[in-house]
Protein backbone atom coordinates (compact mmCIF):
# COMPACT_ATOMS: atom_id res chain seq x y z
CA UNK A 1 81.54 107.06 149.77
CA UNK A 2 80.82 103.56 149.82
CA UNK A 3 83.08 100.58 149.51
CA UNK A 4 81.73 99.86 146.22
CA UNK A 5 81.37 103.12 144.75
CA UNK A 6 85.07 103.92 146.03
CA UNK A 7 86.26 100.81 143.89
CA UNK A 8 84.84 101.26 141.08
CA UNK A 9 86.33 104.68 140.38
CA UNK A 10 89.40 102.48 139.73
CA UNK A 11 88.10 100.77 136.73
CA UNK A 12 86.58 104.06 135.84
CA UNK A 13 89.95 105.35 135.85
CA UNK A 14 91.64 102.74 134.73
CA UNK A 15 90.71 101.84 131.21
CA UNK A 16 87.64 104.28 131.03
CA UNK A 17 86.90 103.38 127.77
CA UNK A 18 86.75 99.20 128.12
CA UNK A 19 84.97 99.82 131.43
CA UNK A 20 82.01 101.95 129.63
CA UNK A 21 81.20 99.63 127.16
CA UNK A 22 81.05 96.66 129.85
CA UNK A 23 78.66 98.85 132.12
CA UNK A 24 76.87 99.72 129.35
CA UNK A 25 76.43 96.19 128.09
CA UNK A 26 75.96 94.46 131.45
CA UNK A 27 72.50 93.34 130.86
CA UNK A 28 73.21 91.05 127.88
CA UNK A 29 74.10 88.08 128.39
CA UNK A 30 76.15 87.73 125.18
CA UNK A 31 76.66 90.39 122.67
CA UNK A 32 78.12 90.59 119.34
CA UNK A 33 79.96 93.43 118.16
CA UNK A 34 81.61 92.15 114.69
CA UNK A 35 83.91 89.92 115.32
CA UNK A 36 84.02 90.83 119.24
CA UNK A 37 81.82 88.80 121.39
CA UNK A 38 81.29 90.04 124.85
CA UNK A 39 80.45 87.44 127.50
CA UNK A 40 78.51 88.62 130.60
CA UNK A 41 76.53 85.98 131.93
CA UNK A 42 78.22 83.55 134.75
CA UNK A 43 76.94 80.48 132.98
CA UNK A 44 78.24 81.96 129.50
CA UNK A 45 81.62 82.52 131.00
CA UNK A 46 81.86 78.75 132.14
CA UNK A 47 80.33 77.53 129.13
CA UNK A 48 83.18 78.87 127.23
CA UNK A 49 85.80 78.47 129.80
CA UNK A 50 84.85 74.37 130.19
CA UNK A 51 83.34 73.73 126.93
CA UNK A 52 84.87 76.25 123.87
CA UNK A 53 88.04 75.28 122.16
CA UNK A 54 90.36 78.06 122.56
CA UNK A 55 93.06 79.17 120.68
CA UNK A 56 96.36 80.19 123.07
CA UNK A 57 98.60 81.94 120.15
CA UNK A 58 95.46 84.33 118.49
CA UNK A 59 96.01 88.20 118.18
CA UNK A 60 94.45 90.06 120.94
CA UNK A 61 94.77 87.21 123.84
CA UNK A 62 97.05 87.11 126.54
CA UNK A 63 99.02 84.24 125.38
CA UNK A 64 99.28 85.44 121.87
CA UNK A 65 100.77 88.94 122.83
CA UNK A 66 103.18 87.22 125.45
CA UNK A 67 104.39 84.77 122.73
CA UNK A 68 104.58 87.71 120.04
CA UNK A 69 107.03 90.08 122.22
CA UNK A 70 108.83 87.13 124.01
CA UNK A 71 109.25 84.61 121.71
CA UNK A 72 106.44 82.09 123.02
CA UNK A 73 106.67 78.95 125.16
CA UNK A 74 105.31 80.43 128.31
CA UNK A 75 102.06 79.12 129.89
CA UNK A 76 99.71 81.19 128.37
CA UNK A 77 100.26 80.40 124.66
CA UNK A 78 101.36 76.16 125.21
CA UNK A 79 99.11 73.63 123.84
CA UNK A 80 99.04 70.07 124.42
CA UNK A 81 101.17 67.63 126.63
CA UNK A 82 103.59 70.91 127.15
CA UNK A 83 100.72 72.89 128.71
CA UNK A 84 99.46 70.53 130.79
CA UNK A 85 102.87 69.64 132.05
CA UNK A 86 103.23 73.10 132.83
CA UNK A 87 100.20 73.30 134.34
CA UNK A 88 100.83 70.39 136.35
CA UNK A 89 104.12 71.68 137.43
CA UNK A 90 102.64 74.83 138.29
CA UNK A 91 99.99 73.25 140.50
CA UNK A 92 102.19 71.44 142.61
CA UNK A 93 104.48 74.92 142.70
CA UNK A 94 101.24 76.85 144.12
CA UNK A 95 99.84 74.03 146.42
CA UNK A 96 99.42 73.50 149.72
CA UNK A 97 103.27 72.00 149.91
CA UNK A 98 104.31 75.34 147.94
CA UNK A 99 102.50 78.01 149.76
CA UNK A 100 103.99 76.62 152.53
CA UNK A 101 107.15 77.00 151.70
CA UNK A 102 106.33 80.83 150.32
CA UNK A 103 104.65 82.11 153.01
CA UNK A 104 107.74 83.07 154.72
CA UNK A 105 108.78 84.97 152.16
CA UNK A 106 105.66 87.39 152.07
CA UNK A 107 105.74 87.12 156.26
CA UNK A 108 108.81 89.09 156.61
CA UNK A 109 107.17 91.97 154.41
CA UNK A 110 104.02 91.89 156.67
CA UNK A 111 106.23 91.64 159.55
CA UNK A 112 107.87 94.68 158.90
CA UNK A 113 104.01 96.36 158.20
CA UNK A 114 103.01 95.54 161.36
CA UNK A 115 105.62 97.96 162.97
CA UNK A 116 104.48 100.82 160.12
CA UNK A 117 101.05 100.47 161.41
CA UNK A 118 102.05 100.83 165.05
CA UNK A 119 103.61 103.80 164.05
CA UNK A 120 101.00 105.82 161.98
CA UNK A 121 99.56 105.71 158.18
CA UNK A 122 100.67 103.34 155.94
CA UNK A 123 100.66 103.78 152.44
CA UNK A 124 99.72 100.09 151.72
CA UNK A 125 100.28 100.03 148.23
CA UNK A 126 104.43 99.90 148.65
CA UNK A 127 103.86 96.97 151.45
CA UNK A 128 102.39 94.81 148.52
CA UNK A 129 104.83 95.67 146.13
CA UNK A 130 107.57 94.38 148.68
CA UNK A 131 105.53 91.32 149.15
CA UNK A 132 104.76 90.32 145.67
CA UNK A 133 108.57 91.33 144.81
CA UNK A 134 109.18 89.08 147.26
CA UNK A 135 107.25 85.92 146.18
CA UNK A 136 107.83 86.47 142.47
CA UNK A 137 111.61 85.93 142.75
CA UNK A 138 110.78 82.89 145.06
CA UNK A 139 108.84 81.37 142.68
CA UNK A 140 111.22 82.09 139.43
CA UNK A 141 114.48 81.76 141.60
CA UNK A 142 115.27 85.24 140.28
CA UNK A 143 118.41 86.33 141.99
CA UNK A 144 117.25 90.31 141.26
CA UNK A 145 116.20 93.05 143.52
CA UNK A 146 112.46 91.93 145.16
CA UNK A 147 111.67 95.55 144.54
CA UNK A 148 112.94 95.83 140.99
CA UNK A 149 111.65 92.57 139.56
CA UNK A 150 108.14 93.69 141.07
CA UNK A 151 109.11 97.26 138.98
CA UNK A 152 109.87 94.95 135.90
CA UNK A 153 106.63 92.90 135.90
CA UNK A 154 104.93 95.72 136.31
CA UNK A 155 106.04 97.95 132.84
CA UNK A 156 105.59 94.59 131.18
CA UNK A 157 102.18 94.28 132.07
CA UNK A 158 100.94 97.68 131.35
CA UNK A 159 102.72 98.39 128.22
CA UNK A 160 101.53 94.78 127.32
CA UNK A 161 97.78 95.69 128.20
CA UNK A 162 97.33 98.79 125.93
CA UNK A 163 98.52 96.82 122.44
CA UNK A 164 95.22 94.08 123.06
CA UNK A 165 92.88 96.41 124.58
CA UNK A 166 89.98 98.77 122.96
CA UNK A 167 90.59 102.27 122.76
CA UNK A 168 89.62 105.42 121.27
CA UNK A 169 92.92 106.74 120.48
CA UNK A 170 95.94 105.24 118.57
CA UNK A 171 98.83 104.33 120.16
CA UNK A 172 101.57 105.17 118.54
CA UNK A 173 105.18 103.50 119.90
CA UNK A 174 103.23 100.80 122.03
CA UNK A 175 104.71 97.80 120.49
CA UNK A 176 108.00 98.91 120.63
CA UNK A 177 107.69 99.81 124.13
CA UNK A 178 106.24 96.66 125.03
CA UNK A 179 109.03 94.74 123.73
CA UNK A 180 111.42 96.93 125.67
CA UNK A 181 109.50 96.26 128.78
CA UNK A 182 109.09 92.18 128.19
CA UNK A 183 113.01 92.41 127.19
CA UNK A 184 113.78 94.14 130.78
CA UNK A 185 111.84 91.53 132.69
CA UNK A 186 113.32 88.67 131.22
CA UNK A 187 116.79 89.87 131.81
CA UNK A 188 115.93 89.40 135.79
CA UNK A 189 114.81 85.63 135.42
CA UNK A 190 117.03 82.26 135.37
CA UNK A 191 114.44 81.44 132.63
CA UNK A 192 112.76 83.71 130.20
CA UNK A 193 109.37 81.05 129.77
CA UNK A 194 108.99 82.28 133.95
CA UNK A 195 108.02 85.72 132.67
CA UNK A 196 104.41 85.52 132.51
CA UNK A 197 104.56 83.68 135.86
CA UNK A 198 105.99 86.61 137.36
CA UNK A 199 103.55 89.13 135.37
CA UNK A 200 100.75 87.27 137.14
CA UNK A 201 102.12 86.72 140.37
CA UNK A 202 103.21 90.56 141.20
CA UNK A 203 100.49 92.42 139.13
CA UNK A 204 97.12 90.17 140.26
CA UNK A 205 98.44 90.74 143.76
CA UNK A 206 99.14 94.58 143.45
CA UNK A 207 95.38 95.03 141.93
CA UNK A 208 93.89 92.78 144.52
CA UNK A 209 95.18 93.37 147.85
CA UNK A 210 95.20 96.78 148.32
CA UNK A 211 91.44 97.21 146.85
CA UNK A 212 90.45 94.40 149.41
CA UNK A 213 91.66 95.91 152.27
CA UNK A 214 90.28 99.19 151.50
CA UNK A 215 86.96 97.38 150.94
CA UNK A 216 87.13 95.54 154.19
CA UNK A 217 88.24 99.12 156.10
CA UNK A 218 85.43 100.78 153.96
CA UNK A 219 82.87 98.28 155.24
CA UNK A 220 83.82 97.98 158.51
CA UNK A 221 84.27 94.27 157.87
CA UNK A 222 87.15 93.58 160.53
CA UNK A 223 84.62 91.38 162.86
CA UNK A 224 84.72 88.95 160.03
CA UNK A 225 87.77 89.42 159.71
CA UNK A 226 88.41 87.90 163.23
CA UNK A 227 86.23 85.23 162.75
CA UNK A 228 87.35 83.72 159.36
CA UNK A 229 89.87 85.72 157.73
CA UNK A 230 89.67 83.20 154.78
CA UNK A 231 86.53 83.32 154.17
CA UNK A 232 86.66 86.72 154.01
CA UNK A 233 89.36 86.94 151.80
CA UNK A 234 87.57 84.89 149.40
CA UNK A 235 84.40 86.97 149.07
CA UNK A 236 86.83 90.26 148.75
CA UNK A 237 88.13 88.74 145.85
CA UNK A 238 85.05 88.17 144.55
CA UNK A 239 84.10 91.44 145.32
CA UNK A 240 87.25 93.08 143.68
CA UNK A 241 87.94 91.15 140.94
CA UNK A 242 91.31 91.55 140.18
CA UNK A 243 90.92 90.25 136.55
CA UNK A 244 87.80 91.58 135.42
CA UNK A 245 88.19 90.85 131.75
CA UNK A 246 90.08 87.85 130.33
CA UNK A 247 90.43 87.93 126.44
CA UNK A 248 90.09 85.17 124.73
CA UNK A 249 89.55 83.58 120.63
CA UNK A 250 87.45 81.06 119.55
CA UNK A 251 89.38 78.25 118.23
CA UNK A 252 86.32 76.78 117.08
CA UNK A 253 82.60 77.06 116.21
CA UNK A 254 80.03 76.88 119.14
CA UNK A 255 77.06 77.73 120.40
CA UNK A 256 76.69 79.53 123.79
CA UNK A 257 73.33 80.42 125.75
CA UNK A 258 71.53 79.95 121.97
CA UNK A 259 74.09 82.71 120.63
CA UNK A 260 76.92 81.48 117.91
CA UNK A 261 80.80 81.73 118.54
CA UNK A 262 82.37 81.32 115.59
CA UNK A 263 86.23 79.74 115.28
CA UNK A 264 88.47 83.17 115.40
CA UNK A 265 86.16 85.37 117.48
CA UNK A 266 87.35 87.47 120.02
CA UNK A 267 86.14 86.98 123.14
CA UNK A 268 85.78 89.63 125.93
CA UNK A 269 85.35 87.37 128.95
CA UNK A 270 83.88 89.84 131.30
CA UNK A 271 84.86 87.90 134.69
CA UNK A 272 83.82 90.83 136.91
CA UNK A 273 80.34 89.71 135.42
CA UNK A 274 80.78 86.33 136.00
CA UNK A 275 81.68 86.69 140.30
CA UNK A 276 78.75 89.34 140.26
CA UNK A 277 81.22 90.95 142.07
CA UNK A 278 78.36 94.16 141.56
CA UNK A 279 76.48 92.70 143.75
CA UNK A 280 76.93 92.00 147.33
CA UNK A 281 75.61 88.13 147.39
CA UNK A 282 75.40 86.12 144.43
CA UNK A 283 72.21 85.27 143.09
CA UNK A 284 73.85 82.13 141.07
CA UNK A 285 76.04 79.75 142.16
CA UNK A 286 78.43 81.22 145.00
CA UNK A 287 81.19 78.66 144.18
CA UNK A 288 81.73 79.60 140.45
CA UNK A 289 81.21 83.27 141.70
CA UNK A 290 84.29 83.12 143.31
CA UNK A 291 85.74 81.10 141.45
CA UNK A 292 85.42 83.65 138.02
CA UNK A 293 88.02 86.21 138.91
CA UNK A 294 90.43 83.28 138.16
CA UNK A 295 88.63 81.58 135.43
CA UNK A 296 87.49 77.98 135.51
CA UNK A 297 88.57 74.33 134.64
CA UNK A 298 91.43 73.64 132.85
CA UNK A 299 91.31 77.57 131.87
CA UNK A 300 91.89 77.98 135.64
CA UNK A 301 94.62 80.26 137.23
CA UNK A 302 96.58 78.38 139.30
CA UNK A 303 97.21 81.03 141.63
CA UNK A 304 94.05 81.51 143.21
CA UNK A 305 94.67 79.66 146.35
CA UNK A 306 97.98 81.79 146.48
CA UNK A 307 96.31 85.14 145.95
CA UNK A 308 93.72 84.12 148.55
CA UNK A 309 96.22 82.97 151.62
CA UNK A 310 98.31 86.11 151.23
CA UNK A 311 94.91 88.53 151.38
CA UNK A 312 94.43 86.25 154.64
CA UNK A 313 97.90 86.82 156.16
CA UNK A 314 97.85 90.69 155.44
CA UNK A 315 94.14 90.92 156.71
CA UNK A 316 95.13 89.17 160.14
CA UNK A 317 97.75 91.79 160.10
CA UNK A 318 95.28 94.53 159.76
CA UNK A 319 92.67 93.98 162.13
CA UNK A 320 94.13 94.26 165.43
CA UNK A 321 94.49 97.85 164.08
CA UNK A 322 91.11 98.29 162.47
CA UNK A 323 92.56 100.72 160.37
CA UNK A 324 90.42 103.43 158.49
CA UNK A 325 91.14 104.36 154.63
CA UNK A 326 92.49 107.82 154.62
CA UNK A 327 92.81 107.94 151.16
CA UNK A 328 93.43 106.33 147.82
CA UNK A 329 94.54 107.17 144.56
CA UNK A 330 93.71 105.23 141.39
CA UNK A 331 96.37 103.83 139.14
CA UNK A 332 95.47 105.05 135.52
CA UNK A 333 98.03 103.47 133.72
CA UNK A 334 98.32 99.61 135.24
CA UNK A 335 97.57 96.68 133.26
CA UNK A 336 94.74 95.90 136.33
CA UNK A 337 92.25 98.41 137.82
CA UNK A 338 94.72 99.04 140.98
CA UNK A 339 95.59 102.09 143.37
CA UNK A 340 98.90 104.15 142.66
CA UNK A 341 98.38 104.74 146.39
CA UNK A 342 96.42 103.36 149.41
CA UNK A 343 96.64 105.21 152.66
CA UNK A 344 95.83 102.95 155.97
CA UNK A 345 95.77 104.24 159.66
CA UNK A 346 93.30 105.79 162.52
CA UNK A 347 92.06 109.04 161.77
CA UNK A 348 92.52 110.87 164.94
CA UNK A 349 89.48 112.48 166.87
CA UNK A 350 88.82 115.65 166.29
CA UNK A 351 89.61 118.77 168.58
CA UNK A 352 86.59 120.70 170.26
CA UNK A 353 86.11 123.78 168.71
């Protein structure tokens, strides 16, 4: 099987539902279904990213269902001088000064993988739970368990996912166990308003790294690996897209590729779409390609350059092994298309007959 056709059995698998109507939609640009608007098209995703009003608190967004179970004033759902103070806090949190200072934190995880690896398979999955564990309570100060704030984050993403996205089936109890699982994270942090911080920072990770290391053993891309391990983490990310779909409302009326947005739309931002992370180069602009996955302008996440040094670090772990993928199991109940398990090592030769 092929690197891509491997990965995309976990958004098949996933949310099978969501991911069918986006493959089946792919090829326009902009479609309406009622008051859901699906956005395909790179330049339709930053024209709504840069140029659309949007509204933080609306039903069915990100910041809207954080601020319903948690009582608001976290990132997602501020407006105004307080967001962009956040923001601006944030930055300077996940800059170059800041990864600095973090990187330690995630080096004594892949410190300890590099003795796994010397030692046979390595379910990589685990690894990157340790290491996002490990950076989420550095960047909350969270005096909890690495392991079980990583845990916490976790239930409070995927309980969180199923009450905003489509499905065929209803739900009954979601909401309630949502709340449970937003009340259980907050418990762990110095500051409830660090929740969705921590949401982001161990669940982006856990969806991303594993898939891009597959990919990379998949594709036989550890030359590259050698030669810019950076750059290569970048276009994984791309590849991968960790976010595929950001939801989003309209907070006002607009008018996108010659197609109307109206104020209170919902907006299926379908970022996987944006990177073209279906196809193997870009036929658009390779910057905002791999840029999408994190969304764009002041809409931005600021923990792309995070997310991209970490792949790095674990990659130049990997290659001196070249591992091979034995085998990987998709998660069908995380908030991101992820792995429940990712099995790394050499496959041994085989015996003559």
């Amino acid at each position: 099987m092929t690197a891509r056709a491997a990965d995309r059995t976990v958004y098949l698998r996933s949310h099978p539902v969501l991911f069918a109507l986006l493959a089946a939609t792919r090829r326009r640009p902009v479609l309406r279904l009622g008051r859901t608007v699906l956005v395909h098209h790179p330049e339709a995703y930053r024209e709504i990213l840069t140029r659309v009003p949007l509204d933080r608190t609306a039903e069915h967004t990100t910041g809207g269902t954080a601020a319903r179970l948690t009582g608001g004033g976290l990132l997602f759902d501020q407006s105004g001088p307080e967001h962009r103070g956040s923001r601006r806090e944030l930055a300077s949190l996940l800059g170059s000064d800041g990864i600095a200072a973090l990187r330690p934190h995630w080096q004594t995880v892949l410190a300890g993988l590099e003795a796994e690896l010397a030692a046979g398979p390595v379910d990589l999955v685990p690894v990157v739970r340790r290491l996002a564990g490990a950076t989420a309570v550095a960047l909350t100060g969270s005096t909890a368990d690495p392991l079980a704030l990583a845990a916490a984050a976790e239930r409070a993403a995927a309980t969180t996912a199923r009450t905003h996205l489509p499905t065929l089936l209803p739900r009954p109890g979601a909401e309630r166990r949502a709340r449970r699982a937003a009340g259980q994270l907050t418990a762990l942090l110095p500051d409830p308003r660090d929740a969705m911080l921590a949401v982001a920072a161990v669940n982006t990770t856990l969806a991303a790294l594993p898939r891009a290391a597959a990919w990379c053993a998949r594709a036989d891309r550890w030359e590259q690996a050698v030669a810019d391990a950076p750059a290569l983490a970048a276009e994984l990310l791309r590849l991968t897209a960790a976010s595929p779909v950001l939801p989003r409302a309209a907070a006002a009326d607009a008018t996108v590729l010659g197609h109307p947005v109206r104020r209170g739309d919902r907006l299926l931002l379908v970022a996987r779409h944006a990177a073209e992370a279906h196809r193997d180069t870009p036929t658009g602009d390779p910057a905002l390609a791999a840029q999408a996955p994190f969304g764009l302008g002041r809409h931005a996440c600021p923990g792309a350059t995070l997310a991209r040094a970490q792949l790095a670090d674990l990659l130049a772990v990997l290659t001196p092994h070249r591992p091979r993928v034995l085998r990987t199991t998709a998660h069908s109940r995380s908030a991101l298309p992820s792995y429940r398990s990712c099995l790394l090592g050499a496959i041994p030769a085989r015996r003559p007959s």
